[in-house]
C-alpha atoms as a PDB file:
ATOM      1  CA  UNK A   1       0.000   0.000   0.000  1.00  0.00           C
ATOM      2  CA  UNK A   2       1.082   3.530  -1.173  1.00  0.00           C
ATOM      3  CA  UNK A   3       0.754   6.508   1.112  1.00  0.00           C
ATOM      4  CA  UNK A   4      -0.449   9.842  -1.033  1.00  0.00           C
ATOM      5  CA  UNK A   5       2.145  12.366  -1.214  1.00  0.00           C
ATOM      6  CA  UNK A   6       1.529  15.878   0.090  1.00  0.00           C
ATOM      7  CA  UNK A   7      -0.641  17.837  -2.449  1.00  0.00           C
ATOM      8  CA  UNK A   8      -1.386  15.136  -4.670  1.00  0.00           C
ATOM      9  CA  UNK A   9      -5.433  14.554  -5.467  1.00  0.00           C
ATOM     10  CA  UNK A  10      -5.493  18.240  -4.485  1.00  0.00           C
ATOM     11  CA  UNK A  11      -7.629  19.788  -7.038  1.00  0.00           C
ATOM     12  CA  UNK A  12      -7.082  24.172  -8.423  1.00  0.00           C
ATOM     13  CA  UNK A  13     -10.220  26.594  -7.766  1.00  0.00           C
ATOM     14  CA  UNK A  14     -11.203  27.566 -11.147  1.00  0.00           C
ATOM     15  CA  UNK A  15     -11.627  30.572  -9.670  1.00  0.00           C
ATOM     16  CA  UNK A  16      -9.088  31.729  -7.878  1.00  0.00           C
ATOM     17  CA  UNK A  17      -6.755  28.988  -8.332  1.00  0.00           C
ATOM     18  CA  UNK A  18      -5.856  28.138  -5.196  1.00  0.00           C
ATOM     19  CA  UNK A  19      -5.264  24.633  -3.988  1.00  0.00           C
ATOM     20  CA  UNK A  20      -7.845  22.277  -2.379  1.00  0.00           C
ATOM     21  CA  UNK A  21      -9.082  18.877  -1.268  1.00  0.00           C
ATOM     22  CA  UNK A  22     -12.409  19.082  -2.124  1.00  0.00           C
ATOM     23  CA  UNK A  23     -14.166  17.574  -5.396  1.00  0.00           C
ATOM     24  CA  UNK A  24     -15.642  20.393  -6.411  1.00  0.00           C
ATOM     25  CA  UNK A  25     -14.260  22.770  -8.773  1.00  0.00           C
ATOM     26  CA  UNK A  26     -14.495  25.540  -5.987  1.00  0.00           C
ATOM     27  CA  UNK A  27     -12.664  26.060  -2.685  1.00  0.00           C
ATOM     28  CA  UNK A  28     -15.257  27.989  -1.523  1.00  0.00           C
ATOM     29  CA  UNK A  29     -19.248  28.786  -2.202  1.00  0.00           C
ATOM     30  CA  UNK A  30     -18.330  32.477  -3.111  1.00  0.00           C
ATOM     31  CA  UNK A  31     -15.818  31.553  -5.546  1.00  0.00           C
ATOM     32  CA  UNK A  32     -18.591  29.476  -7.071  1.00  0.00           C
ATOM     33  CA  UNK A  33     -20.339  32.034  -7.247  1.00  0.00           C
ATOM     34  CA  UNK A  34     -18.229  35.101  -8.684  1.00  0.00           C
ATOM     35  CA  UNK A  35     -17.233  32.470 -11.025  1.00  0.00           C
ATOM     36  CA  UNK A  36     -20.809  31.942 -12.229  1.00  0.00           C
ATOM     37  CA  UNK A  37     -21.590  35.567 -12.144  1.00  0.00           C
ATOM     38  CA  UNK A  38     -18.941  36.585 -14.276  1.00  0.00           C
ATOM     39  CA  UNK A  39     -20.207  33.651 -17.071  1.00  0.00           C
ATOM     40  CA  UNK A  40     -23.787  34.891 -17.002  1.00  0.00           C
ATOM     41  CA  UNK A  41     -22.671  38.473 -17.542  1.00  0.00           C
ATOM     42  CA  UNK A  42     -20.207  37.780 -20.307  1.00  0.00           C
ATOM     43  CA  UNK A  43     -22.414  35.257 -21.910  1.00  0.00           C
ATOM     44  CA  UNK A  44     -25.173  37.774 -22.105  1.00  0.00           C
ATOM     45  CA  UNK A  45     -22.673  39.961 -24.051  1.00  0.00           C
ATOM     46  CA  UNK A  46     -21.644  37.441 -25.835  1.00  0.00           C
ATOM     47  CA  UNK A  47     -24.971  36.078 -27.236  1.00  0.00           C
ATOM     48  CA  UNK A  48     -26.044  39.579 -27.996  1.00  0.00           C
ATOM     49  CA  UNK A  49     -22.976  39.890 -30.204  1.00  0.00           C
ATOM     50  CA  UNK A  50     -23.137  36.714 -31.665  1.00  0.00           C
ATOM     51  CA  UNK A  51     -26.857  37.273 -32.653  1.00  0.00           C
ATOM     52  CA  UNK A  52     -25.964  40.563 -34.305  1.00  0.00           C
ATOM     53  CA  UNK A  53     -22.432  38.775 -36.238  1.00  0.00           C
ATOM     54  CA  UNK A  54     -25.368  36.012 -37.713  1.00  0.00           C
ATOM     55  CA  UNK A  55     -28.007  38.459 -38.917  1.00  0.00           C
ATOM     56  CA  UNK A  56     -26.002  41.243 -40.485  1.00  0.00           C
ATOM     57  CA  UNK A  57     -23.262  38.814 -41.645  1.00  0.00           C
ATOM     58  CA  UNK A  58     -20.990  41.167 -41.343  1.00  0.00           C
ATOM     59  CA  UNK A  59     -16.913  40.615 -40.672  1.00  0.00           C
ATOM     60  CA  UNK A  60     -17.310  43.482 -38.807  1.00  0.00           C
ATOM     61  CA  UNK A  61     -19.353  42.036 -35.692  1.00  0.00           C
ATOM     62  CA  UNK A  62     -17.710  38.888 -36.014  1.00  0.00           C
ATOM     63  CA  UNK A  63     -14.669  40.760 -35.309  1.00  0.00           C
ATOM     64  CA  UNK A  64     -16.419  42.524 -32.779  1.00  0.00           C
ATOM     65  CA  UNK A  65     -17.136  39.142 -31.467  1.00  0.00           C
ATOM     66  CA  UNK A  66     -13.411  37.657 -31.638  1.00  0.00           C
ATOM     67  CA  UNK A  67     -12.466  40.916 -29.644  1.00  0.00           C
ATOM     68  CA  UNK A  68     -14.608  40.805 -27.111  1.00  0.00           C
ATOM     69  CA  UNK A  69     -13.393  37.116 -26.415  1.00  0.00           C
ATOM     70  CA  UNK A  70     -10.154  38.324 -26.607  1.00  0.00           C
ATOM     71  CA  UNK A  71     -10.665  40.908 -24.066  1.00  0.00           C
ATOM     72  CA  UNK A  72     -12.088  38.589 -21.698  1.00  0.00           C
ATOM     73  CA  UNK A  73      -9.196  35.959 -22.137  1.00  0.00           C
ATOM     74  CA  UNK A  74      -6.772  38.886 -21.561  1.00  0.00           C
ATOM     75  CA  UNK A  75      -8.175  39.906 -18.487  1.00  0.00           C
ATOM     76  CA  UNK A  76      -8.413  36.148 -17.060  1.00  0.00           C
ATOM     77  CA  UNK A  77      -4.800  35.143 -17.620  1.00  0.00           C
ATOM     78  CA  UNK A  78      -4.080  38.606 -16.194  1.00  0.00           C
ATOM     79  CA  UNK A  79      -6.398  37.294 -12.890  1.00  0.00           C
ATOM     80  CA  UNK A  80      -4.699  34.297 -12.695  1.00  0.00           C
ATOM     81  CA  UNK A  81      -7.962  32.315 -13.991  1.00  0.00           C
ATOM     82  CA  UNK A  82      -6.894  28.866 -16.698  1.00  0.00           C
ATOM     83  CA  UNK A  83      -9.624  27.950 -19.091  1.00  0.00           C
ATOM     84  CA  UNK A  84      -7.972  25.177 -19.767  1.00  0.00           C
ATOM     85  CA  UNK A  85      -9.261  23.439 -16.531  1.00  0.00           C
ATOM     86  CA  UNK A  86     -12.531  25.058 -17.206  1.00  0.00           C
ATOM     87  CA  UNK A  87     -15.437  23.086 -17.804  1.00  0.00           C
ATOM     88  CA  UNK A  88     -18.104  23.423 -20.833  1.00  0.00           C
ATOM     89  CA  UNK A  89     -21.485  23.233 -20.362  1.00  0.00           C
ATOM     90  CA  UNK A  90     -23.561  21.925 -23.147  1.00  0.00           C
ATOM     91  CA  UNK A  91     -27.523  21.110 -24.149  1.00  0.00           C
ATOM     92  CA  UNK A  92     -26.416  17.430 -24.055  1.00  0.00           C
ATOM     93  CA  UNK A  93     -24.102  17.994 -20.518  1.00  0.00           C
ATOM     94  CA  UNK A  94     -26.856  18.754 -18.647  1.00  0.00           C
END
């Protein structure tokens, strides 16, 4: 029998990216929370430029679009936040 090692199974907040032992994505219920807040805000802007990229069909709003993404990656790497442990919620995830 193996004994764990110190910080392994330890699982990153997507939020703030601090270490924990629980099996949620979150250390904490406000982290869950700002983390959930921030998603519904930016989708909202998101979906309203998306919607506006399809119907005028434009390259203009769909580089609107790609720079409002942008922005938003920008300012996550700058908070410390990784996407790349994210998860992706889907129609078909749910």
């Amino acid at each position: 029998m193996t004994r764990k090692t110190r910080g392994e199974g330890m699982k990153r907040c997507l939020e703030c990216g601090t270490k924990h032992s629980r099996t949620r994505q979150f250390c904490t219920d406000t982290c869950r929370k700002t983390w959930n807040n921030r998603r519904m805000t930016r989708g909202a802007v998101i979906h309203d430029l998306a919607m506006r990229a399809r119907a005028h069909k434009t390259r203009a709003h769909t580089t609107l679009l790609n720079q409002q993404l942008d922005a938003y990656l920008a300012q996550d790497t700058r908070e410390g936040r990784d996407y790349t442990l994210g998860r992706v919620d889907t129609q078909e995830g749910r």
